[in-house]
Protein backbone atom coordinates (compact mmCIF):
# COMPACT_ATOMS: atom_id res chain seq x y z
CA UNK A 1 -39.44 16.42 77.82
CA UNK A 2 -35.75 14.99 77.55
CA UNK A 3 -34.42 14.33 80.27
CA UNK A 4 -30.17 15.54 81.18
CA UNK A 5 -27.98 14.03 84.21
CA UNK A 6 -27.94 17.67 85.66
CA UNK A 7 -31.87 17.23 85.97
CA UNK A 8 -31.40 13.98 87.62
CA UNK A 9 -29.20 15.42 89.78
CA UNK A 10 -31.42 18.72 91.14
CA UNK A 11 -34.37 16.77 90.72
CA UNK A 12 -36.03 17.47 94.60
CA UNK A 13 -38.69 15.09 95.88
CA UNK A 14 -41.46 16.40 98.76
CA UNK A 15 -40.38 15.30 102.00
CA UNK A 16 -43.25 13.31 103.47
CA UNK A 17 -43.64 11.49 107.01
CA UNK A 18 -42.01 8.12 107.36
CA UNK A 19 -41.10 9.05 103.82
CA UNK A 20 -37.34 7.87 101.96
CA UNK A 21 -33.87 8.52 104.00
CA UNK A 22 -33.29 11.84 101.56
CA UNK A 23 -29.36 11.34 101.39
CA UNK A 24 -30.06 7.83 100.07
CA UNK A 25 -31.90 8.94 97.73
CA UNK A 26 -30.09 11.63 96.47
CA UNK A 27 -26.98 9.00 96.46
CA UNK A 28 -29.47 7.03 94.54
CA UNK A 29 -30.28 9.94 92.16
CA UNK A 30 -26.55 10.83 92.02
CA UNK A 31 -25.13 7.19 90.54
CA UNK A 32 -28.39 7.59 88.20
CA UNK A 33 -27.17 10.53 86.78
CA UNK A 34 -23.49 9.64 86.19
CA UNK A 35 -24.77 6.18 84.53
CA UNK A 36 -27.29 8.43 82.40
CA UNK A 37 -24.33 10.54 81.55
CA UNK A 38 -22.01 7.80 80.75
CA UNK A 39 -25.25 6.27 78.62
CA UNK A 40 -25.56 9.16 77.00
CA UNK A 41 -22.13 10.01 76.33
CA UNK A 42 -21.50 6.75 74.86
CA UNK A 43 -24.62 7.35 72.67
CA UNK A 44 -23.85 10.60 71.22
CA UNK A 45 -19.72 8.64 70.63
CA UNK A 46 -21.79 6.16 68.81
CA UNK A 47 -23.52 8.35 66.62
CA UNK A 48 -20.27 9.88 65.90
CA UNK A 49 -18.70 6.74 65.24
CA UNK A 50 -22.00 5.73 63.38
CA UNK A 51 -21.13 9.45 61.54
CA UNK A 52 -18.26 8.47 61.03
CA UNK A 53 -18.44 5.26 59.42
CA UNK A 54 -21.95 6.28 57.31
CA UNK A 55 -19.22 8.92 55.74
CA UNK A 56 -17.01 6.30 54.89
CA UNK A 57 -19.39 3.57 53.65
CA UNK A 58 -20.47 6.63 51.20
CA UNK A 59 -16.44 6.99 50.24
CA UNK A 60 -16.61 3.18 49.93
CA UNK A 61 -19.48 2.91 47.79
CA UNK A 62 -18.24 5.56 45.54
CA UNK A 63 -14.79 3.62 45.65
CA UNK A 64 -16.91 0.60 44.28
CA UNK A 65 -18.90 2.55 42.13
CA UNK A 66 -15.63 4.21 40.47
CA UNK A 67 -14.02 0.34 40.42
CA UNK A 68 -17.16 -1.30 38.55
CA UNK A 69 -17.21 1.83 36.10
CA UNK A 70 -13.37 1.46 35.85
CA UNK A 71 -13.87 -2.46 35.20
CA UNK A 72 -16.50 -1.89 33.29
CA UNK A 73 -14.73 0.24 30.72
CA UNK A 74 -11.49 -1.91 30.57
CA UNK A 75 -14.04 -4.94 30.04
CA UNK A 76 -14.97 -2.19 26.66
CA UNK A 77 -11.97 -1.49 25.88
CA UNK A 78 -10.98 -5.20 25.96
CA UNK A 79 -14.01 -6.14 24.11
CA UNK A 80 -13.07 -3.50 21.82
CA UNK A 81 -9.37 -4.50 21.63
CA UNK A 82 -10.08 -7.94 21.03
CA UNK A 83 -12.72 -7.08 18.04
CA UNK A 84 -10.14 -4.61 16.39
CA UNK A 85 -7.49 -7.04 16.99
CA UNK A 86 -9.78 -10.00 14.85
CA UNK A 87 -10.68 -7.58 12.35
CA UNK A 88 -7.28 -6.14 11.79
CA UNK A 89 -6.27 -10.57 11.93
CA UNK A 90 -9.01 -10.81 9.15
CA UNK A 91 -8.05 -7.91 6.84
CA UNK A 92 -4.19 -8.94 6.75
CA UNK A 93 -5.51 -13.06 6.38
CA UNK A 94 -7.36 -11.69 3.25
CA UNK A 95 -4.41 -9.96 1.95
CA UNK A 96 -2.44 -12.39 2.52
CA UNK A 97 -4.63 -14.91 0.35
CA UNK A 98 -4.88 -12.05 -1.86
CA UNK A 99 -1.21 -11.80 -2.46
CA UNK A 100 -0.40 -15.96 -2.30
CA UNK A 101 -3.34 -16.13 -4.98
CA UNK A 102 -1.85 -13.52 -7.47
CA UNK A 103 1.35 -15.30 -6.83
CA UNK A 104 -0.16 -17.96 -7.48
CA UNK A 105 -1.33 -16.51 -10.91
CA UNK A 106 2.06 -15.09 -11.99
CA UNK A 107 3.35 -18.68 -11.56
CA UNK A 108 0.79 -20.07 -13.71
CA UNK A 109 1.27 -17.59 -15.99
CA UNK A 110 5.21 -18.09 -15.84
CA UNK A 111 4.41 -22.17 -16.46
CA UNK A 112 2.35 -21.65 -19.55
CA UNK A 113 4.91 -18.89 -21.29
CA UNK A 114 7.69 -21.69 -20.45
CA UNK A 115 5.56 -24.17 -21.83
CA UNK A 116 4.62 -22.28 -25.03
CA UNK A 117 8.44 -21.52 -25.38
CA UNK A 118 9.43 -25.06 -24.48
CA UNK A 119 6.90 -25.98 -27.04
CA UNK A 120 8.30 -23.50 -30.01
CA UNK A 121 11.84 -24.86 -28.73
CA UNK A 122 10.77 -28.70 -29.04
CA UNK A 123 9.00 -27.42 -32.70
CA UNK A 124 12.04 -25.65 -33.74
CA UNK A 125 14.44 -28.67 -32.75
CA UNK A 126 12.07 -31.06 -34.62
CA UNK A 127 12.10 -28.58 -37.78
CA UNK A 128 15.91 -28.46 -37.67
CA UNK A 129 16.55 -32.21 -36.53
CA UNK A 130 14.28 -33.01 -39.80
CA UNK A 131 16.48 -30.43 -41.82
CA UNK A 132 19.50 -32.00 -40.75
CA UNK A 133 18.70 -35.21 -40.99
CA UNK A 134 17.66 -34.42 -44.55
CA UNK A 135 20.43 -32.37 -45.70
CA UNK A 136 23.53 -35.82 -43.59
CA UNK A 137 20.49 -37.54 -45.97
CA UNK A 138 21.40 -35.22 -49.52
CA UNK A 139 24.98 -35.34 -48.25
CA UNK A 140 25.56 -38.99 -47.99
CA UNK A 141 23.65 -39.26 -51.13
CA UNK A 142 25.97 -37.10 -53.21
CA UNK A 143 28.82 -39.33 -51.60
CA UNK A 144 27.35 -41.62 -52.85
CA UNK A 145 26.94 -40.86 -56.37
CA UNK A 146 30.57 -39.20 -56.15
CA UNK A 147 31.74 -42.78 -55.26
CA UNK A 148 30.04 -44.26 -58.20
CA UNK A 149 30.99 -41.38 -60.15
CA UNK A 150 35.34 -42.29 -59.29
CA UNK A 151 33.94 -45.81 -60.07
CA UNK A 152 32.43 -45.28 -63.19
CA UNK A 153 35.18 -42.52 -64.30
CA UNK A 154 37.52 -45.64 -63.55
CA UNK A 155 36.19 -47.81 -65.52
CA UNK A 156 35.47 -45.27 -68.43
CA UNK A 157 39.52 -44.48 -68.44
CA UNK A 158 40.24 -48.36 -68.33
CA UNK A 159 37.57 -48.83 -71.23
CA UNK A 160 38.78 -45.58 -72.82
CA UNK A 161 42.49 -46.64 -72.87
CA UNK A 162 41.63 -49.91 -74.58
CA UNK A 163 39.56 -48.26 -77.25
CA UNK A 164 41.64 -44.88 -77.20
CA UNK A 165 39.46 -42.94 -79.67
CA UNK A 166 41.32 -39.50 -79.45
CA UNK A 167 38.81 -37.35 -80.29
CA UNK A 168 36.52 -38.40 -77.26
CA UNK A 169 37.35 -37.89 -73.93
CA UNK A 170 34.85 -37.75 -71.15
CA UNK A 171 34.84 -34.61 -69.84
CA UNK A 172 36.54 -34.56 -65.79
CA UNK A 173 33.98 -33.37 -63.17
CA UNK A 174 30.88 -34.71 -64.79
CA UNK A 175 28.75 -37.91 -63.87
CA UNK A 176 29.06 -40.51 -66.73
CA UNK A 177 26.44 -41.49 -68.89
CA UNK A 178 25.40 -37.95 -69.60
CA UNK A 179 26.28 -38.13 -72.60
CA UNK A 180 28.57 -35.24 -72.67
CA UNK A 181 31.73 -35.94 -74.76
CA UNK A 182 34.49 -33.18 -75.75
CA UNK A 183 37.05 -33.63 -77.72
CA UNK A 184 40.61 -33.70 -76.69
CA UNK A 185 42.58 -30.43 -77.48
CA UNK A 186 39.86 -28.33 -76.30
CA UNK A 187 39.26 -25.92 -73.91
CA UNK A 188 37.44 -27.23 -71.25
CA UNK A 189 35.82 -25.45 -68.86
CA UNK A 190 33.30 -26.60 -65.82
């Protein structure tokens, strides 16, 4: 049976002979009861207040359990974030060596078309150097014989007016010794 302050306080005792004074026991039974009430009453404000905070250790602990979830999936996401991020660093390091190596390429291929057409210029100079060189090489040649020839025309018009033979002249604009002779009165013509 529980027991209340109220039934403290009507609890009745037998009065025996040379028993308890009755008034100080009911003053007795009387501060019992108002200590049993304020026991009690602080009990049940402590199972409120236990109430009370049990409720908000449960709002806590979902708090935490929300939090962890919450860190939990930024953790993923930064995971995540951080794996897209290398991958995405990867694909444009790839096409960046991609694009450096076909640059790379073209300039090659630019070097060996200026090559080949520095080589075909270089053969080309050579050819006409050569050509030059041997037509200055004809040239001063036919100087050459031109000088002999006004030499040797000289000295055929000095030998020519000491022997004066009239009939023979050497014919003007050809090399002497050819043995061409024309006679004088003719027509000549080169």
């Amino acid at each position: 049976m529980k027991l209340t302050p109220l039934d403290i306080k009507k609890q009745k005792f037998r009065p025996r002979v040379r028993g308890l004074d009755t008034a100080e026991v009911e003053s007795f039974l009387e501060m019992v009861a108002d200590e049993y009430e304020a026991v009690l009453n602080d009990r049940n404000r402590l199972a409120d207040e236990v109430t009370k905070l049990k409720t908000q250790l449960r709002d806590y602990q979902q708090v935490e359990k929300t939090l962890q979830e919450t860190l939990m999936n930024a953790q993923e996401t930064v995971n995540q974030s951080r794996e897209n991020s290398r991958r995405e660093a990867q694909i444009i390091l790839r096409e960046a060596e991609l694009k450096s190596e076909r640059i790379v390429e073209e300039a090659r291929e630019k070097l060996d078309k200026m090559r080949n057409e520095l080589a075909i210029l270089k053969a080309q100079k050579e050819s006409f150097a050569k050509r030059l060189k041997h037509l200055l090489d004809s040239q001063i040649e036919l100087i050459r014989v031109l000088e002999m020839d006004d030499v040797g025309y000289g000295r055929q018009q000095e030998d020519a007016a000491k022997t004066k033979t009239p009939e023979t002249v050497e014919r003007p604009g050809h090399r002497p010794g050819s043995g061409q002779r024309v006679k004088t009165g003719e027509n000549v013509s080169s």
